[in-house]
N, C-alpha and C. Protein backbone atom coordinates (compact mmCIF):
# COMPACT_ATOMS: atom_id res chain seq x y z
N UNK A 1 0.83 -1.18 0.00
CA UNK A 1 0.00 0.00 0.00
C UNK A 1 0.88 1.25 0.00
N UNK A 2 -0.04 2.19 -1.09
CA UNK A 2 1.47 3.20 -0.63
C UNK A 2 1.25 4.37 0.30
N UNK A 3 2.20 4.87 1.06
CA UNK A 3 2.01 5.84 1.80
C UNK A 3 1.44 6.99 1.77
N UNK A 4 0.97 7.11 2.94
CA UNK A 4 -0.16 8.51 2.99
C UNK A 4 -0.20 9.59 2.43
N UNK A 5 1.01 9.88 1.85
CA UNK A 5 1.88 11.27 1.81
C UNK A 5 1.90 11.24 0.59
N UNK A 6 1.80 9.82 -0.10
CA UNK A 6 1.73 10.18 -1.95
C UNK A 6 0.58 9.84 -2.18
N UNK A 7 -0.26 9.62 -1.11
CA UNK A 7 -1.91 9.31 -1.44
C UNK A 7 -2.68 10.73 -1.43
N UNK A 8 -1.65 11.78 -0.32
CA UNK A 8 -2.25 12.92 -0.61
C UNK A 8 -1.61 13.96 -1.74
N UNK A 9 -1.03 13.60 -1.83
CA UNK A 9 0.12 14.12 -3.77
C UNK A 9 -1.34 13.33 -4.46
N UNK A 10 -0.96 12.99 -4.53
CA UNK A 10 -1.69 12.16 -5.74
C UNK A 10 -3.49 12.54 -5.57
N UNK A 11 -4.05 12.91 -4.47
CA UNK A 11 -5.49 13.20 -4.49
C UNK A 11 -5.95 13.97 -3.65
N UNK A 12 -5.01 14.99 -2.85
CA UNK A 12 -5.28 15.73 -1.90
C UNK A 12 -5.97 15.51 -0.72
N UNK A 13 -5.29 15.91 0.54
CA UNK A 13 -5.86 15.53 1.38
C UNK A 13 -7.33 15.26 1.93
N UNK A 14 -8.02 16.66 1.12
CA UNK A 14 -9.41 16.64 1.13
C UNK A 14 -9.96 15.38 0.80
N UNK A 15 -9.75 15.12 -0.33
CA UNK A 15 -10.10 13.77 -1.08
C UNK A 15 -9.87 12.39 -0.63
N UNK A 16 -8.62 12.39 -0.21
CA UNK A 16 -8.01 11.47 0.32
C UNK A 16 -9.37 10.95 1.28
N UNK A 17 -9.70 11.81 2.63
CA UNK A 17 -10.19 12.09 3.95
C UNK A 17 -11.62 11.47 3.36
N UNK A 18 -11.95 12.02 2.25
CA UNK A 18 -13.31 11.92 1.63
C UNK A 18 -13.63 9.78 1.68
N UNK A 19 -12.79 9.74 0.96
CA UNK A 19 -12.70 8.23 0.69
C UNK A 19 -12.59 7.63 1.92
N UNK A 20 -11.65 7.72 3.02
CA UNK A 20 -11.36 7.28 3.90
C UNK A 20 -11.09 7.90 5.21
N UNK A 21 -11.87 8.57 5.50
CA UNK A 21 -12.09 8.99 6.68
C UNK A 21 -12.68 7.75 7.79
N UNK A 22 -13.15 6.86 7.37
CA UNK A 22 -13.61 6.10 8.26
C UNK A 22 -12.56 4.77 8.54
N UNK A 23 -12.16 4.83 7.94
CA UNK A 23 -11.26 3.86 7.93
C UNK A 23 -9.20 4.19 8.37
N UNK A 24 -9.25 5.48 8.54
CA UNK A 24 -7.81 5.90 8.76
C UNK A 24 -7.51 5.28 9.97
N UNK A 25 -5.98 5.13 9.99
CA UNK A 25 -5.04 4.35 11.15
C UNK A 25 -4.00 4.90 11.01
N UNK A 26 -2.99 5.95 11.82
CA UNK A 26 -1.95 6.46 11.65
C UNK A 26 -0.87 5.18 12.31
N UNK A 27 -0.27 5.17 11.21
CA UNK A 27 0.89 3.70 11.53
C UNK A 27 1.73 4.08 12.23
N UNK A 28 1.63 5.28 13.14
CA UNK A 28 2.93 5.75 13.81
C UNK A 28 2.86 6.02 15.55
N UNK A 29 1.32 4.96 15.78
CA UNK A 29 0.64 5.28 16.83
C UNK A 29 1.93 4.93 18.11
N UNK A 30 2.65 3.80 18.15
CA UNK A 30 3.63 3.45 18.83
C UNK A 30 4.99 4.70 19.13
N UNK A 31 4.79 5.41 18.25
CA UNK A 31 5.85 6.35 18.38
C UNK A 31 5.03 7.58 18.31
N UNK A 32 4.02 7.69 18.52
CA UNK A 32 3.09 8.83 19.45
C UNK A 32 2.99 8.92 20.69
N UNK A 33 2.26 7.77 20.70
CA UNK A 33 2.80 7.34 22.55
C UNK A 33 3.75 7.42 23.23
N UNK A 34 4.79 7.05 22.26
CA UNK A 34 6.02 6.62 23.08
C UNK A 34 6.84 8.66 23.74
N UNK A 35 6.33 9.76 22.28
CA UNK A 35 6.82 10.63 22.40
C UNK A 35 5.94 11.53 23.54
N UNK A 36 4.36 11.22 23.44
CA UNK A 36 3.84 11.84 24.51
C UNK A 36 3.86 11.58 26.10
N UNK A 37 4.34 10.33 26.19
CA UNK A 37 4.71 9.50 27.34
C UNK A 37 6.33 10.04 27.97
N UNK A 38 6.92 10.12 26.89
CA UNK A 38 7.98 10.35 27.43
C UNK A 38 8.22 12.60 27.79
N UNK A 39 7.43 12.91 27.20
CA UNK A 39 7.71 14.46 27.70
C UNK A 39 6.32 15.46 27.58
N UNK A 40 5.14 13.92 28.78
CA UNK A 40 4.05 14.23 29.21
C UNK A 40 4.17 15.67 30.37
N UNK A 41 5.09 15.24 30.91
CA UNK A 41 5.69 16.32 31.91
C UNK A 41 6.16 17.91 31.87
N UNK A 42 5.77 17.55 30.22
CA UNK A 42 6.18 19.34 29.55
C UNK A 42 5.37 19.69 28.92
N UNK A 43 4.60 19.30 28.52
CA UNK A 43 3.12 19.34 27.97
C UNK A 43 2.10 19.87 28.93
N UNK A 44 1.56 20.91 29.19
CA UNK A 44 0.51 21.76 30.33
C UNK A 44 -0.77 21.74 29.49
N UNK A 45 -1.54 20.55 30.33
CA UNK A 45 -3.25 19.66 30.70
C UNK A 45 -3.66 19.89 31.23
N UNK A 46 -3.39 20.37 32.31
CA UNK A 46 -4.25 20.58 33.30
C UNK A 46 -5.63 21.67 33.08
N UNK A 47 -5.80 22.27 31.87
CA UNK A 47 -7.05 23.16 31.64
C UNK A 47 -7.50 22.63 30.39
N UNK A 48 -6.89 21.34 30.42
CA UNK A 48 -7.73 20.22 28.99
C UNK A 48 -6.49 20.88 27.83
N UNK A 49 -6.71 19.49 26.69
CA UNK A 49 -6.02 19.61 25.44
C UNK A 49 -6.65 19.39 24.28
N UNK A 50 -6.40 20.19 23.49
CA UNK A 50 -7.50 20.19 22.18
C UNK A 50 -6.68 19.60 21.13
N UNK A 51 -7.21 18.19 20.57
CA UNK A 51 -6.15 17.10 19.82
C UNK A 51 -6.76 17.41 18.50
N UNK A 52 -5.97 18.39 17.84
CA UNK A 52 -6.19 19.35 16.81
C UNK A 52 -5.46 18.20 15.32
N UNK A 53 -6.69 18.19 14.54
CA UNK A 53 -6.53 16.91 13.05
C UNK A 53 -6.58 16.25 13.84
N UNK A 54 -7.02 15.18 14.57
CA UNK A 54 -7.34 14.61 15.21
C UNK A 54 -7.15 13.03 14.95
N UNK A 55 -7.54 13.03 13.63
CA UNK A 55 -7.60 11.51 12.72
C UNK A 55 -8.23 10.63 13.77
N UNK A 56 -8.12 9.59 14.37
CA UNK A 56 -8.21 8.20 14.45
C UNK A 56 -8.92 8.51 16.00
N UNK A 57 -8.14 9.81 16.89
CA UNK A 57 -7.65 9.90 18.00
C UNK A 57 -6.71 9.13 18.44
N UNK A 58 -5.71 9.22 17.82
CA UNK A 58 -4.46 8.29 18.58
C UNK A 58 -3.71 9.41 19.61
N UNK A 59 -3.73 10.54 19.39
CA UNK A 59 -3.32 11.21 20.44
C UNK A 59 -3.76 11.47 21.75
N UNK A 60 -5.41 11.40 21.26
CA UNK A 60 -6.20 11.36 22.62
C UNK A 60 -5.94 10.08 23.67
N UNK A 61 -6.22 9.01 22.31
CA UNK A 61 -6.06 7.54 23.21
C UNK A 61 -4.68 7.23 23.64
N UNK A 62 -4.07 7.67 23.68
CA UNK A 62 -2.39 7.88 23.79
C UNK A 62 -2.79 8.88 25.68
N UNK A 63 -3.15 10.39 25.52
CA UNK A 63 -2.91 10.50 26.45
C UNK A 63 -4.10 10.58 27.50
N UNK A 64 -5.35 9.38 26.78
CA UNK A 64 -6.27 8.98 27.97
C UNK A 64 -5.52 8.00 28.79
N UNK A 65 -4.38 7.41 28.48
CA UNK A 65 -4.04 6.03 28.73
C UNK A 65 -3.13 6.59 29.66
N UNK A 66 -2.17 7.83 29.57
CA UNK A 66 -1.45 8.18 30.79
C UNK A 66 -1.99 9.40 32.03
N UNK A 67 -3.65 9.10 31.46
CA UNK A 67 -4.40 9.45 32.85
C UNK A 67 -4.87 11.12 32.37
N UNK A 68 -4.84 11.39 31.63
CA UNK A 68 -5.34 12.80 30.89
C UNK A 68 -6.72 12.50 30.78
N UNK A 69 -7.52 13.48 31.31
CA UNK A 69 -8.49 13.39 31.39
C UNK A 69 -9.70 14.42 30.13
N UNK A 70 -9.26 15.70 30.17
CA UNK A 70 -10.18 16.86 29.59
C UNK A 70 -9.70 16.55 28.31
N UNK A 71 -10.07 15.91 27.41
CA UNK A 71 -9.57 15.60 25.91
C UNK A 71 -10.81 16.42 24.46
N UNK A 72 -10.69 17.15 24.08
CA UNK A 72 -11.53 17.85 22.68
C UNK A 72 -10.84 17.08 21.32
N UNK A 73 -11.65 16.63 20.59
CA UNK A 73 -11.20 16.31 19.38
C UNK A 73 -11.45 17.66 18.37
N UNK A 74 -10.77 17.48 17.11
CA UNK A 74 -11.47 18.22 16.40
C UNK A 74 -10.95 17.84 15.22
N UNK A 75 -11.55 17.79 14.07
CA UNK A 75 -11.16 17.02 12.75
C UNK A 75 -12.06 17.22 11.97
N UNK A 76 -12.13 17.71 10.36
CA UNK A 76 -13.23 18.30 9.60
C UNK A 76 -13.51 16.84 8.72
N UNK A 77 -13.05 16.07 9.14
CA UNK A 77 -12.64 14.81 7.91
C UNK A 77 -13.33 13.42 8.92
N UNK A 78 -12.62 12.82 9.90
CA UNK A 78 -12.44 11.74 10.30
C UNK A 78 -13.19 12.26 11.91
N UNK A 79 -14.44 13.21 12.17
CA UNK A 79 -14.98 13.65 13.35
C UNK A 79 -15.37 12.27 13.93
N UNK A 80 -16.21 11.45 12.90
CA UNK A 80 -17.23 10.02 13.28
C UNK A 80 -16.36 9.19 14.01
N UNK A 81 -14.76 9.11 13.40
CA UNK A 81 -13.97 7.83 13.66
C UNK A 81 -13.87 8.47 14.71
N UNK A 82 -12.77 9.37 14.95
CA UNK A 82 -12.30 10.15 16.14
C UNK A 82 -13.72 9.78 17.62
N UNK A 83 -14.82 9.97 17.09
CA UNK A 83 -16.26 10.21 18.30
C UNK A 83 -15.90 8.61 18.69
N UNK A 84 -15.91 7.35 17.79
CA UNK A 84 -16.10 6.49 17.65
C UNK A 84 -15.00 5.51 18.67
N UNK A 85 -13.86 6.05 18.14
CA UNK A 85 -12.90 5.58 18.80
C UNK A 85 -12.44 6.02 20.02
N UNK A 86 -12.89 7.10 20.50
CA UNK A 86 -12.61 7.70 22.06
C UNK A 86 -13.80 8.05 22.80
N UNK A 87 -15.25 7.70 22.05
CA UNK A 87 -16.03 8.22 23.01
C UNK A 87 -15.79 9.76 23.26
N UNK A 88 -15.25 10.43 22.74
CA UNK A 88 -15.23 12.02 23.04
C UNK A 88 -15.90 12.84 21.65
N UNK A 89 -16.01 14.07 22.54
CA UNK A 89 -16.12 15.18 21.36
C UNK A 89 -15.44 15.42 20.40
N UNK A 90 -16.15 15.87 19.21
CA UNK A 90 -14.84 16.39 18.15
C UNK A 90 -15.93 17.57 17.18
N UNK A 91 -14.76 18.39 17.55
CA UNK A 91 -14.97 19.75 16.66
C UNK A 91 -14.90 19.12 15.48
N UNK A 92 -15.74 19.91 14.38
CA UNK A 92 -15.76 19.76 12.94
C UNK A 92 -14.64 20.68 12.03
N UNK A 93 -13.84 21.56 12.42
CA UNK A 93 -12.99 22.77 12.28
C UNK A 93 -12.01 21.82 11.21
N UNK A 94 -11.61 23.03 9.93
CA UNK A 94 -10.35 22.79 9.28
C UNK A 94 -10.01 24.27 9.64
N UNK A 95 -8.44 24.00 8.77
CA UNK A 95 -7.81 24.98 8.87
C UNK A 95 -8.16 26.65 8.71
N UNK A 96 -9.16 26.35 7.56
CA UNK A 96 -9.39 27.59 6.95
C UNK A 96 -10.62 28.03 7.73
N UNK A 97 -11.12 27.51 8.59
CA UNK A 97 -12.71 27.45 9.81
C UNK A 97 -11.66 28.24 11.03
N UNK A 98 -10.80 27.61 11.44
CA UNK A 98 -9.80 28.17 12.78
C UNK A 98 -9.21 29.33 11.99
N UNK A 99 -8.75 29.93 10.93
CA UNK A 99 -8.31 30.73 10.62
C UNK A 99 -9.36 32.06 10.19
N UNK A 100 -10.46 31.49 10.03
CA UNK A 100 -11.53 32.71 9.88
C UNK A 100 -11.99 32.64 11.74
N UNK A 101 -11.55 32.46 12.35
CA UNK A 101 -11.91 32.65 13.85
C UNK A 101 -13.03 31.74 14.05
N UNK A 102 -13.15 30.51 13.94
CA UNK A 102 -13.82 29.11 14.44
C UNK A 102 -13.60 29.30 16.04
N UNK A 103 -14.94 29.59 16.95
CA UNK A 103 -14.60 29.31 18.36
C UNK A 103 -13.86 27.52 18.72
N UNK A 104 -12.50 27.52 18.98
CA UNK A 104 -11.93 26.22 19.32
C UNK A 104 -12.27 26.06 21.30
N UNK A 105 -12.48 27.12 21.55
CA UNK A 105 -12.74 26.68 23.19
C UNK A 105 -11.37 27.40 23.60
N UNK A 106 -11.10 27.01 25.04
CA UNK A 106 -10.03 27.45 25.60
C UNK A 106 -8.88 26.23 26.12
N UNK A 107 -8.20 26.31 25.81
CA UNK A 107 -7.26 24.53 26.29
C UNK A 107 -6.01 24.88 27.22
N UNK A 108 -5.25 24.43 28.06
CA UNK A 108 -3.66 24.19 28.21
C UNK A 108 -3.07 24.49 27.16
N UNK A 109 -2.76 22.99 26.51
CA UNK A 109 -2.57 22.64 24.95
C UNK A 109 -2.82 22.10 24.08
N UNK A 110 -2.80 23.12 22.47
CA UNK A 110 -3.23 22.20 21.41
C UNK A 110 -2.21 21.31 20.81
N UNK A 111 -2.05 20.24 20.59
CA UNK A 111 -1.87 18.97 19.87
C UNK A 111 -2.43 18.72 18.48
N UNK A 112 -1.21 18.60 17.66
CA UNK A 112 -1.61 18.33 16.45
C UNK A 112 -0.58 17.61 15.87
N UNK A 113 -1.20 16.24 15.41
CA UNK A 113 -0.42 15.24 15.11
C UNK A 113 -0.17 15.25 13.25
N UNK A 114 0.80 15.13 12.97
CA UNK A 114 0.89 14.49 11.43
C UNK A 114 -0.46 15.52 10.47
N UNK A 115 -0.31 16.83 10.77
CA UNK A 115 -0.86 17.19 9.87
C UNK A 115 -0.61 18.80 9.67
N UNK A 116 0.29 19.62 10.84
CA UNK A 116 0.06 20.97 10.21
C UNK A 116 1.13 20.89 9.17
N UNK A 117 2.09 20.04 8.64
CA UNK A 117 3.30 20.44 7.48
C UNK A 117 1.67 20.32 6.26
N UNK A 118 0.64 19.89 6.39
CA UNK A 118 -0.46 19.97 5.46
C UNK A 118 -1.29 21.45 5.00
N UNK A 119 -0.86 22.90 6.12
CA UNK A 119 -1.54 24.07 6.14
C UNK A 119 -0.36 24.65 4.94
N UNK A 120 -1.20 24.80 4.09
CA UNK A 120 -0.31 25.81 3.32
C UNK A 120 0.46 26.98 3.89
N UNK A 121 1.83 27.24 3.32
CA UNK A 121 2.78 28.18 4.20
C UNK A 121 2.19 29.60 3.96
N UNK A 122 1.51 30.33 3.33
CA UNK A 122 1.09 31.44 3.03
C UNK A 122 0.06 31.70 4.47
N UNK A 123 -0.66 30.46 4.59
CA UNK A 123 -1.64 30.37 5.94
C UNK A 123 -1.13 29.95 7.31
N UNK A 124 0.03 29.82 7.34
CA UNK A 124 0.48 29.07 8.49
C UNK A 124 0.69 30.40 9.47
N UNK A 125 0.84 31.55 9.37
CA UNK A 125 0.79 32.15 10.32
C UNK A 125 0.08 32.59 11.15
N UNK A 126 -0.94 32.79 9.68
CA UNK A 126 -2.38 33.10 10.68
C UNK A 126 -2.90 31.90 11.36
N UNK A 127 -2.53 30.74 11.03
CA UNK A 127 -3.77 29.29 11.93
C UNK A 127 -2.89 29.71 13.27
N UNK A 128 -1.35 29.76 13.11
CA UNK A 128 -0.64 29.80 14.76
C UNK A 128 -1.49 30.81 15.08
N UNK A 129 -1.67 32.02 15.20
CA UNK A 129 -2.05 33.29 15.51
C UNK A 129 -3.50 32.66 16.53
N UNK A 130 -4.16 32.09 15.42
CA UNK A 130 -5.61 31.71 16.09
C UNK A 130 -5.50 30.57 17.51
N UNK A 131 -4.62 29.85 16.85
CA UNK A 131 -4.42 28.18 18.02
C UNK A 131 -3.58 29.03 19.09
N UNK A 132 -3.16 29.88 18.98
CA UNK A 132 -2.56 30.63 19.60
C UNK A 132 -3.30 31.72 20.77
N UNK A 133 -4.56 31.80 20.56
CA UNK A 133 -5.58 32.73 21.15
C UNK A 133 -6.12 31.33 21.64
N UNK A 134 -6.37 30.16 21.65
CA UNK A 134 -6.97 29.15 22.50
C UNK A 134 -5.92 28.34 23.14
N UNK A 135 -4.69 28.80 23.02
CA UNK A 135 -3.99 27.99 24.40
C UNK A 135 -2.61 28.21 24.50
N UNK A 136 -1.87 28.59 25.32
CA UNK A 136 -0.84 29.05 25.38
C UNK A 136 0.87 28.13 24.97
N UNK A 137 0.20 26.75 24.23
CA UNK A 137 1.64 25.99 24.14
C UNK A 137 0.30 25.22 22.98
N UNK A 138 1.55 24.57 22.24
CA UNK A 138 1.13 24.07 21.01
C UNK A 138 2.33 23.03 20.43
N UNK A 139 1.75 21.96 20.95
CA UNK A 139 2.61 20.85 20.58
C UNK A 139 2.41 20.17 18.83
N UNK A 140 3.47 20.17 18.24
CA UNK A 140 3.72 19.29 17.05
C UNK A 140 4.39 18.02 17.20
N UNK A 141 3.18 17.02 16.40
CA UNK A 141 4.16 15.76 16.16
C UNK A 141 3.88 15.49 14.65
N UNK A 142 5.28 15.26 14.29
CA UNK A 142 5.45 15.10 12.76
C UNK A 142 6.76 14.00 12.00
N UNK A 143 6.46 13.54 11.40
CA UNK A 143 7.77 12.99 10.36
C UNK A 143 8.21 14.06 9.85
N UNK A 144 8.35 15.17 9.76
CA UNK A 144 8.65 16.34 9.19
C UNK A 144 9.37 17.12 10.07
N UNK A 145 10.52 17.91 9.05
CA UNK A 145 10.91 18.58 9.66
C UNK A 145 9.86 20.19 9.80
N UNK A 146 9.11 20.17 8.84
CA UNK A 146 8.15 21.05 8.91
C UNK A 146 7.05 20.95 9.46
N UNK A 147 6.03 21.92 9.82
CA UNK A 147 6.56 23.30 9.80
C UNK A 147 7.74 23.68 11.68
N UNK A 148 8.54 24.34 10.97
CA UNK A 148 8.96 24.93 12.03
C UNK A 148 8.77 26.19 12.66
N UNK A 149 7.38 26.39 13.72
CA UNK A 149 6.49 27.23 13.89
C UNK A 149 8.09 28.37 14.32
N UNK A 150 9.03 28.26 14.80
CA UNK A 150 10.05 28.67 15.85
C UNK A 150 10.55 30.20 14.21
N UNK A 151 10.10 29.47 13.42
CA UNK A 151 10.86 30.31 12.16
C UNK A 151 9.79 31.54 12.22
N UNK A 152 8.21 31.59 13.17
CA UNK A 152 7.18 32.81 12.77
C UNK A 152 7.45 33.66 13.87
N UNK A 153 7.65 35.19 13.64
CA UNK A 153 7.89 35.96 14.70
C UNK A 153 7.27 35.85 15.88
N UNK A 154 7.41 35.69 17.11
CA UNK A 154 6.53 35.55 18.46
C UNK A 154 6.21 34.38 18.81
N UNK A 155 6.45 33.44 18.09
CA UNK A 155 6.86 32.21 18.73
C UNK A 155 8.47 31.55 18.88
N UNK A 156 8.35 30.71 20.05
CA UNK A 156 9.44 30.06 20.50
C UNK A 156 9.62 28.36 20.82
N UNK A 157 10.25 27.66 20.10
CA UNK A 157 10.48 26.23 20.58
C UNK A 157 10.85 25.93 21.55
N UNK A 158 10.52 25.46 23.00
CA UNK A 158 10.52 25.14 24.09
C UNK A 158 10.81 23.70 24.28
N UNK A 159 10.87 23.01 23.20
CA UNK A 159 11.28 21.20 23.84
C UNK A 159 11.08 20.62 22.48
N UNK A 160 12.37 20.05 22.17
CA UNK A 160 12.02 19.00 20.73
C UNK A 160 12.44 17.46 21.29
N UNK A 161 12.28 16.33 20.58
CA UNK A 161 11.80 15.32 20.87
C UNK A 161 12.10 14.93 19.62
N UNK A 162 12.70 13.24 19.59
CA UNK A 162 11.83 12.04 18.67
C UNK A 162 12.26 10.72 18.82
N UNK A 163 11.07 9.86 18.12
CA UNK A 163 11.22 9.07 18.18
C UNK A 163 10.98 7.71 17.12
N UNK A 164 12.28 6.81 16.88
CA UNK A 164 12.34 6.46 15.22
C UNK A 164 11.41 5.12 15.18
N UNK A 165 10.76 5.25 13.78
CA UNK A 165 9.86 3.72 13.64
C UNK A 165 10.91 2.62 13.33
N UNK A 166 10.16 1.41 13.05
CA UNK A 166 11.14 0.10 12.68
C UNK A 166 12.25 0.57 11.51
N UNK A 167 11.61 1.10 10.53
CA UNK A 167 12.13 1.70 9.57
C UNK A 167 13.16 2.47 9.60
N UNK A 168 13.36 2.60 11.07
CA UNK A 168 14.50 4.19 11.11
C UNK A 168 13.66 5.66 10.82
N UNK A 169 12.74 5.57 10.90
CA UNK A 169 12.10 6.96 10.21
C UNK A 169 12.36 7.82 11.42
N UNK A 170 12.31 9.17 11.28
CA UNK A 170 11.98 9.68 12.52
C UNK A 170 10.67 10.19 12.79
N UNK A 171 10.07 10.45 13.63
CA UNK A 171 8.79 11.19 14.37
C UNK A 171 9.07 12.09 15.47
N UNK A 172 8.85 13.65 15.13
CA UNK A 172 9.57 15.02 15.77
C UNK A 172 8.28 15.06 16.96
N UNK A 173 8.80 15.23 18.21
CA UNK A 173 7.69 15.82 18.77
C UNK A 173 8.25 17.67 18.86
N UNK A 174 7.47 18.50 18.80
CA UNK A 174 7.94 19.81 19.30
C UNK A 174 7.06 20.86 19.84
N UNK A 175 7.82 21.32 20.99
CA UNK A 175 6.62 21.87 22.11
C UNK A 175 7.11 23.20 21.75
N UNK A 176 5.76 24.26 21.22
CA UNK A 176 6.02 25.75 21.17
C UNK A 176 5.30 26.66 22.01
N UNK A 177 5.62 27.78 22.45
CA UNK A 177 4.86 28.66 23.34
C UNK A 177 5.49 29.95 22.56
N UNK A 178 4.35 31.05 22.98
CA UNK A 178 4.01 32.24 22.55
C UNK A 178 5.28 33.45 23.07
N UNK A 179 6.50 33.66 22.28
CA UNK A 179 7.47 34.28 22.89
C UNK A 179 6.62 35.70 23.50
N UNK A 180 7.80 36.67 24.28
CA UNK A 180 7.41 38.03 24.47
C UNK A 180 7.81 38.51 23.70
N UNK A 181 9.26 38.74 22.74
CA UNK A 181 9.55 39.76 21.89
C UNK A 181 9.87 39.21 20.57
């Protein structure tokens, strides 16, 4: 089967989501866990986390399992699976919904797995700007070295992370917060 990443080359993510939204499984769930487990302790929950693209909820079910309790989904694509598979809420929000000012709620932190290197770079400042008005730290996990939010004025990288699949691949975790200057 071929990978996700030329499934969305090849038919765009929209499309992609269209076909298979019900059926998605991020193959990298072991090294989600493994990265949220290991620098759960830098990650600030305690006023709930909004598990932003949400897909499958492997992030949620990842950190229901190390006792996280206040969990929001949100996913414009895969809401049913996400409800389905965690029993939780899930916002209907894409990018371009949070970037016209979509109420996301108020969180700790947002979490977003394997999907903001997907926000076009022309838009990527404004979605931080917004995820940025609902919670003061904003964790990335990605095979990517992109995006590197640390490159947009007023933000700052606070903790990077990873961790490699069988393959050797890597998976970045990276924790950002809202600089002062």
């Amino acid at each position: 089967m071929k990978a996700i990443r030329h499934l969305y080359e090849e038919h765009g993510a929209e499309n992609y989501y269209r076909d298979h939204a019900d059926s998605y499984a991020n193959p990298h769930f072991p090294q989600i866990a493994a990265l949220l487990q290991d620098n759960l302790g830098h990650i600030n929950h305690a006023g709930g986390v909004l598990d932003f693209c949400a897909g499958g909820g492997e992030v949620s079910l990842a950190l229901a399992a190390l006792g996280v309790g206040n969990i929001t989904g949100c996913d414009p694509f895969t809401y049913d699976l996400y409800e389905k598979n965690t029993g939780r809420p899930c916002l209907r929000y894409s990018f371009k919904d949070v970037i016209k000012g979509a109420a996301l709620g108020q969180y700790s932190t947002i979490i977003c797995s394997f999907a903001m290197h997907l926000c076009p770079a022309k838009d990527l400042f404004s979605l931080c700007w917004q995820l940025f008005q609902a919670a003061p730290q904003i964790v990335i996990i990605t095979p990517h070295k992109r995006p590197e939010l640390d490159q947009i004025p007023g933000i700052r990288l606070v903790r990077e992370d990873s961790a490699f699949t069988e393959k050797e691949k890597r998976v970045r975790l990276r924790i950002y917060e809202r600089s002062d200057g």
